[in-house]
C-alpha atoms as a PDB file:
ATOM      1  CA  UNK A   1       0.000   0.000   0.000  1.00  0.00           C
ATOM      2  CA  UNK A   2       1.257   3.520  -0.793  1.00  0.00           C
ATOM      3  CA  UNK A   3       1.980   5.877   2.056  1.00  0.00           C
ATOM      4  CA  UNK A   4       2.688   9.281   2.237  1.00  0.00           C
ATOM      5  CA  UNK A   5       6.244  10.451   1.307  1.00  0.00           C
ATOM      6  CA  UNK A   6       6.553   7.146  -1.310  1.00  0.00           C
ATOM      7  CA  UNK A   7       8.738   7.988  -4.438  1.00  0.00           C
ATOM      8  CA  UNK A   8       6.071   6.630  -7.121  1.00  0.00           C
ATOM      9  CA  UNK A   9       5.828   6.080 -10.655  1.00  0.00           C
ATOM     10  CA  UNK A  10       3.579   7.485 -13.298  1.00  0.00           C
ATOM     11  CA  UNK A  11       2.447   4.355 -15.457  1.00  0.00           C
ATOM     12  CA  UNK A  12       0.604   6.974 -17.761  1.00  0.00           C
ATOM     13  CA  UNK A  13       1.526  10.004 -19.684  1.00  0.00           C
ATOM     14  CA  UNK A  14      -0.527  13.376 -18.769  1.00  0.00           C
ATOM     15  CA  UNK A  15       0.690  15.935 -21.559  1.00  0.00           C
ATOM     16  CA  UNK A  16      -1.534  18.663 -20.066  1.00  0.00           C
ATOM     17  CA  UNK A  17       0.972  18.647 -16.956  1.00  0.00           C
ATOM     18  CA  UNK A  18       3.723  17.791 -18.936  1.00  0.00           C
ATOM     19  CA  UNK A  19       4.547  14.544 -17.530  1.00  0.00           C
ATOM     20  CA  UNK A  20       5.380  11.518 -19.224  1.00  0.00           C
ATOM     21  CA  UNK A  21       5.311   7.834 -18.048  1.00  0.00           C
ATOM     22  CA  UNK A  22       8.042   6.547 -16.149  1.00  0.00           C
ATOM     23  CA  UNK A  23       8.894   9.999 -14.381  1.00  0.00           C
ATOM     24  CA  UNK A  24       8.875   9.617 -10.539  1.00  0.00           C
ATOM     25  CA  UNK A  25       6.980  11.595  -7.530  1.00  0.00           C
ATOM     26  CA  UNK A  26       6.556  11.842  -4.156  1.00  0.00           C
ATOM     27  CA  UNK A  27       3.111  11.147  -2.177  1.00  0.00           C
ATOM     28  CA  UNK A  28       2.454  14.259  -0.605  1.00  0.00           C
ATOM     29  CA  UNK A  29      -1.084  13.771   0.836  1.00  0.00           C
ATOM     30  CA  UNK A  30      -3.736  10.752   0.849  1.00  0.00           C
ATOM     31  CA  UNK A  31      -7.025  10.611  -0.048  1.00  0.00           C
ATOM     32  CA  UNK A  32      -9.916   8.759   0.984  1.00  0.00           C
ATOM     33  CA  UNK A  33     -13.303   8.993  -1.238  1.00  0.00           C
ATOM     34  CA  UNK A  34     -12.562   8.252  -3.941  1.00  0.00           C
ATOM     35  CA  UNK A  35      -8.532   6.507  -3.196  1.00  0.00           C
ATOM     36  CA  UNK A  36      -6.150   9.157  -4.989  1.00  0.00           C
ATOM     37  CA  UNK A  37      -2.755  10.405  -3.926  1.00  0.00           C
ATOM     38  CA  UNK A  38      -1.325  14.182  -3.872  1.00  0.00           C
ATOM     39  CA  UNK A  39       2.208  13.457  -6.092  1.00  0.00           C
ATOM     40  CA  UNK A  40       4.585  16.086  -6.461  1.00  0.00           C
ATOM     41  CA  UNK A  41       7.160  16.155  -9.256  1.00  0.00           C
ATOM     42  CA  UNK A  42       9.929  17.694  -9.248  1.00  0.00           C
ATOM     43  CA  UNK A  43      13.411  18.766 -11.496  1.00  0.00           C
ATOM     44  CA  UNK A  44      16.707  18.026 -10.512  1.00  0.00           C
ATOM     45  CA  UNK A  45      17.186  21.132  -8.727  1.00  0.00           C
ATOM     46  CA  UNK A  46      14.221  20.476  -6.485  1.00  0.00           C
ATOM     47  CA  UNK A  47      11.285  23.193  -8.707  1.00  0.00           C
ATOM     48  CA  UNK A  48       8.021  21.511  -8.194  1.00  0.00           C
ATOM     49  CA  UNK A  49       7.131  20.445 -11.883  1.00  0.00           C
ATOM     50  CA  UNK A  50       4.162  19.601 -11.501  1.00  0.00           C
ATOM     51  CA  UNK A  51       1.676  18.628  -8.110  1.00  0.00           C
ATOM     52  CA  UNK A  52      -1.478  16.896  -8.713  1.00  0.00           C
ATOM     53  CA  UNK A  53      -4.509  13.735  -7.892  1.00  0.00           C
ATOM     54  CA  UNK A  54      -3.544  10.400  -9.498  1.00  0.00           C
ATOM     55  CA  UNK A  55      -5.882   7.115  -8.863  1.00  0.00           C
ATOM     56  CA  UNK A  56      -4.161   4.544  -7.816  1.00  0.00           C
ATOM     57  CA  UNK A  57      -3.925   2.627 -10.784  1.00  0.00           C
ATOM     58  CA  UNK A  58      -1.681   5.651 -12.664  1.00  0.00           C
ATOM     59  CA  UNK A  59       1.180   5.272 -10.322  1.00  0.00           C
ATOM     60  CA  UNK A  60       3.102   2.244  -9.021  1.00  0.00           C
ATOM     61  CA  UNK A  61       5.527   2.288  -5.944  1.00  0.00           C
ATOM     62  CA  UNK A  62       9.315   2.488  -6.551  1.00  0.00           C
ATOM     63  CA  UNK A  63      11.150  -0.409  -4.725  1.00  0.00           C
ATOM     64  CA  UNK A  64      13.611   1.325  -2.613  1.00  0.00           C
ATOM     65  CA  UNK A  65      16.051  -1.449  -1.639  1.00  0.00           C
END
């Protein structure tokens, strides 16, 4: 299960926000009704690229072994 502050991954492009799949986040906030999560995106230099609601089934977790 994803909890907040998980580095995810967008399984799904979103042009309008300028993300494409395979770019990573961080859960920022949880949602209840409906299940969503708050993921922000950021650059290298830490400028928030993008922070938005994704259903569960646009992101996956990123193993972080």
């Amino acid at each position: 299960m994803t909890q907040l502050f998980d580095v995810v991954q967008l399984v799904v492009d979103i042009p309008e926000e300028g993300l494409r799949s395979g770019m990573t986040g961080t859960v920022v906030d949880l949602y209840d009704n409906p299940p969503a999560y708050e993921v922000e995106f950021s650059d290298d230099e830490g400028r928030t690229l993008a922070l938005l609601p994704l259903r569960p089934e646009q992101i996956r977790p990123v193993s972080q072994e």
